[in-house]
Protein backbone atom coordinates (compact mmCIF):
# COMPACT_ATOMS: atom_id res chain seq x y z
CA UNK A 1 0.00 0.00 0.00
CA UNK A 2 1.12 3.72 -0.20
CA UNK A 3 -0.35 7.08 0.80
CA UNK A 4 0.29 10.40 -1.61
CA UNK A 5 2.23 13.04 0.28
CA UNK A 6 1.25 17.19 -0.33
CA UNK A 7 3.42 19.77 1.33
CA UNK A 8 0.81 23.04 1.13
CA UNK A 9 3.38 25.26 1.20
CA UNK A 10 3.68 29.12 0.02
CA UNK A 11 7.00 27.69 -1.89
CA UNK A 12 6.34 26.66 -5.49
CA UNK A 13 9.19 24.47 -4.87
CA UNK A 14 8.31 22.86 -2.42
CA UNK A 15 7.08 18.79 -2.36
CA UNK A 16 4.08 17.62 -4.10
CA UNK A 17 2.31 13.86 -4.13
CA UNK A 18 4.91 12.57 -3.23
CA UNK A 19 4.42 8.41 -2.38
CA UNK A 20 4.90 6.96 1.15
CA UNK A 21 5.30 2.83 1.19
CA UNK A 22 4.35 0.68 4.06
CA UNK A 23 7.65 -0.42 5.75
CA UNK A 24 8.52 -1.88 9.08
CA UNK A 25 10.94 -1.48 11.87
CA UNK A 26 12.32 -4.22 13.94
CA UNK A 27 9.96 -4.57 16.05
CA UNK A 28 7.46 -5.50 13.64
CA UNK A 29 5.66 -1.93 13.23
CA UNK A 30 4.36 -0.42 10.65
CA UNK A 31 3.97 3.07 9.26
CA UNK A 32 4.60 5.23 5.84
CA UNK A 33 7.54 6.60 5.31
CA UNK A 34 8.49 9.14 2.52
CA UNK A 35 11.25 11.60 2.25
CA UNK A 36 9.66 15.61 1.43
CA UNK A 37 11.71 18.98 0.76
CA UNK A 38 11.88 22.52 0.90
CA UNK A 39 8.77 23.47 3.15
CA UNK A 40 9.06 25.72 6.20
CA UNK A 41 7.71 25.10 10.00
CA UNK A 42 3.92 26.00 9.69
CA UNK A 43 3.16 24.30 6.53
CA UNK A 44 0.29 21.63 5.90
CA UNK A 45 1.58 18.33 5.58
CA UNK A 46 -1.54 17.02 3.64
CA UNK A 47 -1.99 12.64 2.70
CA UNK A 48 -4.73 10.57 0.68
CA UNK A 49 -5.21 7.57 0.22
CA UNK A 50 -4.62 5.17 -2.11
CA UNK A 51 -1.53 6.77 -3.96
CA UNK A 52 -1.95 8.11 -7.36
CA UNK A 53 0.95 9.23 -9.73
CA UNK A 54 -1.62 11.13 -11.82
CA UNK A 55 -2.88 13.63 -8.57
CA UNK A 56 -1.01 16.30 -9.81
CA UNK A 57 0.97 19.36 -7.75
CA UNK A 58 -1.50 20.85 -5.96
CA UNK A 59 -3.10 19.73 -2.62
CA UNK A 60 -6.48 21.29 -3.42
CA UNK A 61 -6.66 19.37 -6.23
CA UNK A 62 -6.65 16.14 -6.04
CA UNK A 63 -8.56 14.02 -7.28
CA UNK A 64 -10.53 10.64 -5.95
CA UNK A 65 -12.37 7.94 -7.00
CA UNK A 66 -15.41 5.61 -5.87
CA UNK A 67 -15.19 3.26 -8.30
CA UNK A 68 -18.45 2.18 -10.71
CA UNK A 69 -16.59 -1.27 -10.89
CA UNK A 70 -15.13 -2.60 -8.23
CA UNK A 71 -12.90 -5.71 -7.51
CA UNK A 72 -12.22 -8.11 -4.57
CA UNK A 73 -10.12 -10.66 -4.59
CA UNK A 74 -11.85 -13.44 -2.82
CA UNK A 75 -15.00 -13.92 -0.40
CA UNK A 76 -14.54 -12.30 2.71
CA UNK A 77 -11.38 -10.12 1.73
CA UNK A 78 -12.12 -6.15 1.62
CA UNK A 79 -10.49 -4.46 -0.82
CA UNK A 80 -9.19 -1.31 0.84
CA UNK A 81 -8.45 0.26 -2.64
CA UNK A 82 -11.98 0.61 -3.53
CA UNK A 83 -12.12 3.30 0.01
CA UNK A 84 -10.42 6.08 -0.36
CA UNK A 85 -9.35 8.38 2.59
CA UNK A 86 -7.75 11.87 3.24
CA UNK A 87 -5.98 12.74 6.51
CA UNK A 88 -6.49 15.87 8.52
CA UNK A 89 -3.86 17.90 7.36
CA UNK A 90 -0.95 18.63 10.06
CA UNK A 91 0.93 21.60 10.64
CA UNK A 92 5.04 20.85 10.17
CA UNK A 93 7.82 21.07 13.08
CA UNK A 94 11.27 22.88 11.78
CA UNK A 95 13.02 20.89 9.05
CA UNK A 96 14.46 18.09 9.69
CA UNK A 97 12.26 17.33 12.87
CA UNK A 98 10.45 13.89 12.19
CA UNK A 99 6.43 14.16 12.52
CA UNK A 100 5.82 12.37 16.04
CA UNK A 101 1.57 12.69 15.13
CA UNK A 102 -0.22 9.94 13.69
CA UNK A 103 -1.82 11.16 10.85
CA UNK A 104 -6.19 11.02 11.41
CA UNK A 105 -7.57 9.66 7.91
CA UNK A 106 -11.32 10.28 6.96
CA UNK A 107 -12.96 7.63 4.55
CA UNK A 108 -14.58 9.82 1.29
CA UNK A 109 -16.90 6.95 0.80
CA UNK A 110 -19.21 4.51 3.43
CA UNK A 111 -18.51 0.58 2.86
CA UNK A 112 -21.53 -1.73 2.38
CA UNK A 113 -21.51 -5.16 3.72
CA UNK A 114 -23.65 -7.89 1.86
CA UNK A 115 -23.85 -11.82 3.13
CA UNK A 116 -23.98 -13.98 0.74
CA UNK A 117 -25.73 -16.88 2.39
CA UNK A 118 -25.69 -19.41 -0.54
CA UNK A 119 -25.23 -20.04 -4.39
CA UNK A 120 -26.71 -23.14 -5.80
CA UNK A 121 -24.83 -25.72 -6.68
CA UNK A 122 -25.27 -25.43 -10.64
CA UNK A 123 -24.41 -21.67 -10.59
CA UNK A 124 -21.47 -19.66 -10.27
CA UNK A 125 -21.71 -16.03 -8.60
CA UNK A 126 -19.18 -13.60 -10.30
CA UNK A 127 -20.47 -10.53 -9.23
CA UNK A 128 -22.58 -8.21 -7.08
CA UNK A 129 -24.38 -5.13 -8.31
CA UNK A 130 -26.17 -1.82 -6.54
CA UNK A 131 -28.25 0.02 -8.83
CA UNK A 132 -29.99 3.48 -7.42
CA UNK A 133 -33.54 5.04 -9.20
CA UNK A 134 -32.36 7.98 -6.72
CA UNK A 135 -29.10 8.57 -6.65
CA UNK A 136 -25.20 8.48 -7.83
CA UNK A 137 -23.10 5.85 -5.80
CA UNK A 138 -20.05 6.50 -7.62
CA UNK A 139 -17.99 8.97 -8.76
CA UNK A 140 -14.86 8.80 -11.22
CA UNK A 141 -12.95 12.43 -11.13
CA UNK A 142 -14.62 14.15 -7.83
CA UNK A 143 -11.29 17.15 -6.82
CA UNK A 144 -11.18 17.38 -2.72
CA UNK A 145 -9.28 20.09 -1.20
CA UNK A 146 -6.72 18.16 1.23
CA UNK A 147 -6.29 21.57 2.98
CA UNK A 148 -10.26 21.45 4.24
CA UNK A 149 -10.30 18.03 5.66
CA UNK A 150 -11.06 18.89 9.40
CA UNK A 151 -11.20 16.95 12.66
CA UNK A 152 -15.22 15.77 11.52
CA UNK A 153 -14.92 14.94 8.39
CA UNK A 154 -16.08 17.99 6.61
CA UNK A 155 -13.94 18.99 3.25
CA UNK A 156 -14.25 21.02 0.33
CA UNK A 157 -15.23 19.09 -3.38
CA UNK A 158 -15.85 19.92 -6.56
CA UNK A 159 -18.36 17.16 -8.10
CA UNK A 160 -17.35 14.84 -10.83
CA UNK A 161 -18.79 11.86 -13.02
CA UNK A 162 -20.90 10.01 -11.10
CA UNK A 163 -22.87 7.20 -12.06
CA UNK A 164 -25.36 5.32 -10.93
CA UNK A 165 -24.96 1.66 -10.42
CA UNK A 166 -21.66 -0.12 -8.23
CA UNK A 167 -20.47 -3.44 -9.76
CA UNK A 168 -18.18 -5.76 -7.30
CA UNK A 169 -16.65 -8.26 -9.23
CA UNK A 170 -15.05 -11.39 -7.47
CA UNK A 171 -11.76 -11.94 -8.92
CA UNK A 172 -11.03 -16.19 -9.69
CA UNK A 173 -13.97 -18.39 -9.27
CA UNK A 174 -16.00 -16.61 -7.91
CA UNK A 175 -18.50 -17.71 -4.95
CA UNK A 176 -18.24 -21.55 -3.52
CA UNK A 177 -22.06 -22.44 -3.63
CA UNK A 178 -23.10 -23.63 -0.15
CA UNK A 179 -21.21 -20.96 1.96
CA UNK A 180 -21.65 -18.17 3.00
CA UNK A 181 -19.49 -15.35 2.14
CA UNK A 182 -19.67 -11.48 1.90
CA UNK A 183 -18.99 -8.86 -0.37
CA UNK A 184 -18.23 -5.15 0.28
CA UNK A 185 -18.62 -2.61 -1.87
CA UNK A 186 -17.99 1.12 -1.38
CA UNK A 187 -20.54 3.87 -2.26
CA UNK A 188 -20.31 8.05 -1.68
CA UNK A 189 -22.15 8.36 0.98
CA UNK A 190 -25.99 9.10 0.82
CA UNK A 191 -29.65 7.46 1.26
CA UNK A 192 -30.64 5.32 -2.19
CA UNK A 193 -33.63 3.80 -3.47
């Protein structure tokens, strides 16, 4: 996995989505680790989530998806790729001072839990669909401001694509008929019909 880094910074040369992998110490812990430049004490350190090359350079500008199709790789196994997130943004010690503050990350969309509870033996279950008469479930290109996320949640956007049906697709062989499984699926948040 990896997060996308923003320095929001005065300094147009300052960093700008800038990838953080998931490593571990010797002790077994994990965290995101990514090396940033030229920003002064005082400036945003901003993060998303998941890591996108194509973001851009500018933190209020970045933009997210809630997928129309979505994949999972087997029964029972979320795929955390489908959620995306964006962190409160926190303010930066003097350079060279490491960031002691675990970074608070708000999910853009709300994750829907369906149990399968049994496919018949002569047929195979590939996929999972939510279709709205109401509503958009999904968007493709939605632009959040990383600089706006605050403590509750709230955060500036500029709308998108959005569509109106979510497709989960189970990756292999899809379901084993006779057990039960579940599927989750990720929608923008809202009330659907």
């Amino acid at each position: 996995d990896k997060i996308g880094i923003f320095i929001a910074s005065s300094s147009a040369s300052s960093s700008t989505n800038v990838s953080a992998s998931l490593t571990r110490d010797e002790a077994g812990k994990a965290y995101f680790k990514a090396e940033v430049s030229n920003y002064s004490a005082g400036d945003q350190l901003c993060a998303y989530y998941p890591y996108a090359a194509n973001d851009g350079a500018d933190a209020s500008k970045v933009t997210l998806e809630v997928p129309y199709i979505q994949t999972q790789t087997a029964p029972d196994k979320f795929n955390g790729s489908n959620n995306p997130m964006v962190a409160v943004p926190e303010t930066l010690p003097e350079a060279g001072t490491a960031v002691e503050n675990p970074l608070k990350f708000r999910h853009i969309g709300a994750v829907l839990e369906f149990d399968i509870t049994g496919v018949p033996s002569d047929e195979t279950l590939k996929s999972v669909q939510f279709v709205s008469s109401d509503g958009y479930p999904a968007t493709d290109n939605s632009t959040y401001d990383l600089t706006s996320v605050t403590e509750d949640g709230e955060m500036t956007t500029k709308a998108g694509t959005y569509y109106k049906s979510v497709t989960v697709s189970l990756e292999g062989d899809g379901f084993t008929p006779g057990q039960s499984s579940k599927v989750y699926m990720t929608l923008v948040p809202g009330e659907y019909t």
